[in-house]
Protein backbone atom coordinates (compact mmCIF):
# COMPACT_ATOMS: atom_id res chain seq x y z
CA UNK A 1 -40.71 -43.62 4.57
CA UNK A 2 -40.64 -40.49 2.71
CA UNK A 3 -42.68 -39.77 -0.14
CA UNK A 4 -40.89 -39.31 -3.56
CA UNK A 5 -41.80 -36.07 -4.11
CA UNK A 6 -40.94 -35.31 -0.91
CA UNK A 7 -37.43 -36.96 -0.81
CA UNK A 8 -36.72 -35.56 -4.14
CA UNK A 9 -37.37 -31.66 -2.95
CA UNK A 10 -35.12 -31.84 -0.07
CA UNK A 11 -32.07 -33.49 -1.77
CA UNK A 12 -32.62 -30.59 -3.74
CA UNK A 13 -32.86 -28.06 -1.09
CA UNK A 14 -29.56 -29.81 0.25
CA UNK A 15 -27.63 -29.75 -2.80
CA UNK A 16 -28.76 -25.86 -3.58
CA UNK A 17 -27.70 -25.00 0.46
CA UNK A 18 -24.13 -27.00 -0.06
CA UNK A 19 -24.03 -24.81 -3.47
CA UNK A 20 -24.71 -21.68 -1.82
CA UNK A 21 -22.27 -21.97 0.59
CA UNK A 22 -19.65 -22.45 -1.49
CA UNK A 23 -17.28 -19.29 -2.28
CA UNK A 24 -18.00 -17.29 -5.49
CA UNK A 25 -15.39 -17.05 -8.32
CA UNK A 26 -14.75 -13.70 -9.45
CA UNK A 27 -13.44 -12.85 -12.72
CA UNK A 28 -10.21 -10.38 -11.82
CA UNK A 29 -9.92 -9.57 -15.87
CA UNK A 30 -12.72 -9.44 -18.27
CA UNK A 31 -10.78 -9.86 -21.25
CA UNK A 32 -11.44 -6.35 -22.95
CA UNK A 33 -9.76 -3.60 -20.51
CA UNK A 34 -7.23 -3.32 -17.52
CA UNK A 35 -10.44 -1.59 -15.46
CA UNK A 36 -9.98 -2.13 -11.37
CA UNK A 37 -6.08 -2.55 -12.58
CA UNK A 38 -3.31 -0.67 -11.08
CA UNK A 39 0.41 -0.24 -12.50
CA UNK A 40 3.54 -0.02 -9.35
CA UNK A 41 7.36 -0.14 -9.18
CA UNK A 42 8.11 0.39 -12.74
CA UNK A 43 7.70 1.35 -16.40
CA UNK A 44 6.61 -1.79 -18.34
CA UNK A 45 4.03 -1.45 -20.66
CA UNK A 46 0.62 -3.30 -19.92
CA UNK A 47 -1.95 -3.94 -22.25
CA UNK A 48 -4.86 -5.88 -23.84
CA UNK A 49 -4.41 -8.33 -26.89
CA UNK A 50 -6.82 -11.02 -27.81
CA UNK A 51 -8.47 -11.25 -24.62
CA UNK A 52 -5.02 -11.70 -22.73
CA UNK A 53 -3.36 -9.23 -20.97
CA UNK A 54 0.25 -8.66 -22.62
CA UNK A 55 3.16 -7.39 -20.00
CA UNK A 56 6.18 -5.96 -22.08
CA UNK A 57 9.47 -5.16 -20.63
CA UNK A 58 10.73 -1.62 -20.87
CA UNK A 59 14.38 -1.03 -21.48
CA UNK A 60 15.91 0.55 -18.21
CA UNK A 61 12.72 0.07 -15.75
CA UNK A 62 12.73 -1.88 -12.53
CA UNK A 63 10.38 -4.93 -11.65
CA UNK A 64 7.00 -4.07 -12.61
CA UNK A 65 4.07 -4.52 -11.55
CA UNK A 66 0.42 -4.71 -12.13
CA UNK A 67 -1.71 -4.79 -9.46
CA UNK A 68 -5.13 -4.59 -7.91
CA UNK A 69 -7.59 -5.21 -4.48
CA UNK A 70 -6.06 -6.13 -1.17
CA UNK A 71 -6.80 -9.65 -0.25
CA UNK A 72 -6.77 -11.77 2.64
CA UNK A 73 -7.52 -15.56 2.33
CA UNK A 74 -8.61 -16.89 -1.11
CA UNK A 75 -8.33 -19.36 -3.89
CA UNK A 76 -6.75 -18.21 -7.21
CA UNK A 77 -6.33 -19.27 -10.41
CA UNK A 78 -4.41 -17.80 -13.79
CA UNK A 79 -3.41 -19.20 -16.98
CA UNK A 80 0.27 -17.60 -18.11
CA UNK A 81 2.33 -17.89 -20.76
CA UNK A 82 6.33 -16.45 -20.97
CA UNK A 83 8.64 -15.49 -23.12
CA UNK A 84 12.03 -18.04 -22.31
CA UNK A 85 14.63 -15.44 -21.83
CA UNK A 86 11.54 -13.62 -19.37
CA UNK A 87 11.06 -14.63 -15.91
CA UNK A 88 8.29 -13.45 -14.01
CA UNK A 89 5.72 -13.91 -10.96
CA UNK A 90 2.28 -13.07 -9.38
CA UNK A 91 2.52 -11.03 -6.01
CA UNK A 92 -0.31 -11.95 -3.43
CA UNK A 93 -0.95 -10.45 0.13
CA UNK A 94 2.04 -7.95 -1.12
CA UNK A 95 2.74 -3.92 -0.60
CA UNK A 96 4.60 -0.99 -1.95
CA UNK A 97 7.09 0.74 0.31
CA UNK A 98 5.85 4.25 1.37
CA UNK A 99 8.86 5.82 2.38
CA UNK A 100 12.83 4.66 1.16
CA UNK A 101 13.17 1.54 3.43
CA UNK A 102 16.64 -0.49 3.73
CA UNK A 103 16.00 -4.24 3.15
CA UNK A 104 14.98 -6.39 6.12
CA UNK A 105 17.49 -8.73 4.89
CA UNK A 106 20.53 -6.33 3.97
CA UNK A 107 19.90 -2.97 5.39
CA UNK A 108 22.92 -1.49 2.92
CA UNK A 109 20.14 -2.24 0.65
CA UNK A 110 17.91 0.93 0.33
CA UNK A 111 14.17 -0.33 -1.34
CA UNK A 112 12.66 2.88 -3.20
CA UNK A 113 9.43 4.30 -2.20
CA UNK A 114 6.81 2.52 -4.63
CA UNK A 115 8.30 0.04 -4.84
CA UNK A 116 6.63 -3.51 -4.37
CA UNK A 117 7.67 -6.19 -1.67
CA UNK A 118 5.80 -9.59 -0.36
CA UNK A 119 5.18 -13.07 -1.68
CA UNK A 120 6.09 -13.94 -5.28
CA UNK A 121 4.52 -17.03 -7.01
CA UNK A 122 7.22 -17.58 -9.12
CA UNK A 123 6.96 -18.16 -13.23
CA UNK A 124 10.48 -19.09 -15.22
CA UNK A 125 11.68 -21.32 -17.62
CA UNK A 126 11.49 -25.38 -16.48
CA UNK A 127 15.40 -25.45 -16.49
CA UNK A 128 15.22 -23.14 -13.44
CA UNK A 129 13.14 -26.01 -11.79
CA UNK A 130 11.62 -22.88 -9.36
CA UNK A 131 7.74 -22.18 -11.14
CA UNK A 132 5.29 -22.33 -8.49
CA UNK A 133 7.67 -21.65 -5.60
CA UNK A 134 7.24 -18.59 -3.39
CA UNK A 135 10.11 -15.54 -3.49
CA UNK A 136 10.13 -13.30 -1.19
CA UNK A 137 10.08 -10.25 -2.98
CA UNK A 138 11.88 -6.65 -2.09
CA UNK A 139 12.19 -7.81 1.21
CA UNK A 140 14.31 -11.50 1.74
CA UNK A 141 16.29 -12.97 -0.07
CA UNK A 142 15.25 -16.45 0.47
CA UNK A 143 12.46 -19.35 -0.93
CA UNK A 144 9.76 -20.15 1.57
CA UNK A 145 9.85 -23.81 0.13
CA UNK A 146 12.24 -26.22 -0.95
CA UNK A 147 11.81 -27.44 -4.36
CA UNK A 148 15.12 -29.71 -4.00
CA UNK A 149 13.09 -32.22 -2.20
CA UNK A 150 10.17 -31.76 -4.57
CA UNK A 151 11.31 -33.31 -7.95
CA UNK A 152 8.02 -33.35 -9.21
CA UNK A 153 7.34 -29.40 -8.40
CA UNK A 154 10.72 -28.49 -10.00
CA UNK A 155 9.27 -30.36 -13.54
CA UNK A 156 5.53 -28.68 -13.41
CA UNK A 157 6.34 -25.76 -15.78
CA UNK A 158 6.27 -26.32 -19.36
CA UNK A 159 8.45 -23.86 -21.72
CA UNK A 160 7.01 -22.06 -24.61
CA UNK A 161 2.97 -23.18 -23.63
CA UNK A 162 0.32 -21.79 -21.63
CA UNK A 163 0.79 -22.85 -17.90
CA UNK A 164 -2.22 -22.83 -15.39
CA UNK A 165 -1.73 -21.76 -11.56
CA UNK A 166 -3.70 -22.42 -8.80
CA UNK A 167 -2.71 -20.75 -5.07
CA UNK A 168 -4.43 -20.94 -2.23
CA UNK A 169 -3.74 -18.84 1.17
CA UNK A 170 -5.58 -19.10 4.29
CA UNK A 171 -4.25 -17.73 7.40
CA UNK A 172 -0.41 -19.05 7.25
CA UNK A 173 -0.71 -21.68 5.22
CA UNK A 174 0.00 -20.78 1.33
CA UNK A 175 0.16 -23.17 -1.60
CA UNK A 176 0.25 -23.57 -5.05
CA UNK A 177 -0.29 -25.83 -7.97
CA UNK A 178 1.44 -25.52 -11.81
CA UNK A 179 -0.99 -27.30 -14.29
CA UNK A 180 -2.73 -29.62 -11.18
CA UNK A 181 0.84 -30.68 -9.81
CA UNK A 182 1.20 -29.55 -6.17
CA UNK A 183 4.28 -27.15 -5.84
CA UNK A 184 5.20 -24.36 -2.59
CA UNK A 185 3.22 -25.69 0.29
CA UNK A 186 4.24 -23.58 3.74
CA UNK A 187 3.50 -21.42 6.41
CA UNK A 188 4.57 -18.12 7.45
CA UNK A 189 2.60 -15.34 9.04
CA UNK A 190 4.33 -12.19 8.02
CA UNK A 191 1.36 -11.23 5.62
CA UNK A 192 -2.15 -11.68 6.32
CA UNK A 193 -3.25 -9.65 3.50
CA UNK A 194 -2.38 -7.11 0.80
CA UNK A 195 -2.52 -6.74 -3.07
CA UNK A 196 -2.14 -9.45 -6.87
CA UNK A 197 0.38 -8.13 -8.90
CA UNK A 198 1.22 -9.11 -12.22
CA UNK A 199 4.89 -8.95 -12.84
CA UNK A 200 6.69 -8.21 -15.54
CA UNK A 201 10.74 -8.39 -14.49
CA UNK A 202 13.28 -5.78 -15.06
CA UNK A 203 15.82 -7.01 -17.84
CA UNK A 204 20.07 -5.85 -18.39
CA UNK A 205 20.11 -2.92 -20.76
CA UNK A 206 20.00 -3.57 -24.63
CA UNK A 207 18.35 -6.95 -24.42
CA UNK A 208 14.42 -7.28 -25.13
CA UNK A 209 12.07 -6.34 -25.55
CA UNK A 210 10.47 -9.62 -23.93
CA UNK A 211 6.75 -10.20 -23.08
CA UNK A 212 4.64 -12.01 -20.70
CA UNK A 213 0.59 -12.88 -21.03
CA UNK A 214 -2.04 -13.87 -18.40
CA UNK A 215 -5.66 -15.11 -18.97
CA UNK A 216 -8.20 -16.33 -17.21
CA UNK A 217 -7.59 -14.83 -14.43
CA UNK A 218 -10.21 -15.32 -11.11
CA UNK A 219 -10.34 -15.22 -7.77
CA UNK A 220 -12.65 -16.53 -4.72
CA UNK A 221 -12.50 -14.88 -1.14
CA UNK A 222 -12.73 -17.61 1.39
CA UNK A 223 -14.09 -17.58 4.79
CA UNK A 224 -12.83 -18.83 7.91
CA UNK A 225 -13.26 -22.86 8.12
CA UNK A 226 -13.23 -23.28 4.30
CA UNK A 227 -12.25 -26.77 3.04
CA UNK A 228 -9.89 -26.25 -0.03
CA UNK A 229 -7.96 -29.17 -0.86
């Protein structure tokens, strides 16, 4: 029989090796500046306000972007609140187009260079039944889930308040959560890694300006045979 002492050190030694092996969060925004941040495909006007980080639209620009670090398989996790007449998304494992590119889907469709293609975590109103689906962005024109057979992903998002996201990609397999209710779960292997972007969409002419705000924004890198559930 082990001594107390002795049983009580290594429970702790097992609790700090199980701690130290778990993934580190990293903070992706630090609430004071847009440093590590990079703006793509558009004109919209990023900025910090209150320790969020405010998107506005920009009369006349395309899809927007903001956008940092290439990223392979990790756990993520944003709070985001948007305007109602404002759709919007987070890009993950996405790129930018380095030469004019027709459309994989409909090659009449000529993609610009710069801009920004790849999977879309979507954020719109809760009418749309969509938030926390995956689009595929300047390349398909198609969902990667079905939300039709998911009543209770198609209800997650709630207009007007601050919504929190969860995704998760490892290898294939992507999913996502909208304030703890499961949404997109699929797999598809086009994209192993590539760059977040923060979206802020491109709107008709003479309507806005509209405006779209993240916080809390981090990010763990996850290692092969990771448990996330």
């Amino acid at each position: 029989m082990l001594m107390r002492p002795l049983a009580t050190a290594l429970a702790f030694f097992a609790a700090s090796c199980s701690l130290a092996a778990e993934p580190a969060w990293l903070a992706l925004f630090d609430g004071k500046t847009l440093d590590g941040w990079t703006v793509r495909g558009g004109a919209a006007k990023y900025e910090v306000v209150d320790g969020t980080i405010v998107g506005t639209t920009v009369d006349g620009s395309p899809n927007t972007f903001l956008c940092r670090e290439p990223y392979g398989d990790f756990e993520l996790e944003f709070d985001v609140l948007c305007d109602m007449k404002l759709n919007s998304g987070v890009q993950i494992r996405s790129h930018v187009y380095e030469k004019d590119t027709p459309q994989a889907s409909n090659p009449k469709r000529i993609r610009k260079k710069g801009e920004v293609y790849g999977y879309q975590c979507e954020i719109d109103r809760a009418e749309d039944g969509v938030s926390g689906n995956f689009w595929d962005e300047g390349r398909g024109t198609k969902w990667f889930d079905d939300f039709a057979k998911k009543p209770e992903a198609a209800k997650a998002f709630q207009n007007g308040e601050w919504n929190h996201y969860r995704i998760v990609a490892q290898g294939d397999h992507i999913r996502s959560w909208v304030n703890g209710v499961p949404c997109a779960d699929f797999q598809d292997a086009t994209d192993a890694s590539g760059f977040i972007g923060l979206q802020v969409h491109g709107i008709k002419p003479g309507t806005g300006p509209y405006q779209v705000r993240w916080k809390n924004i981090r990010i763990r890198e996850l290692a092969a045979g990771d448990k996330v559930e």
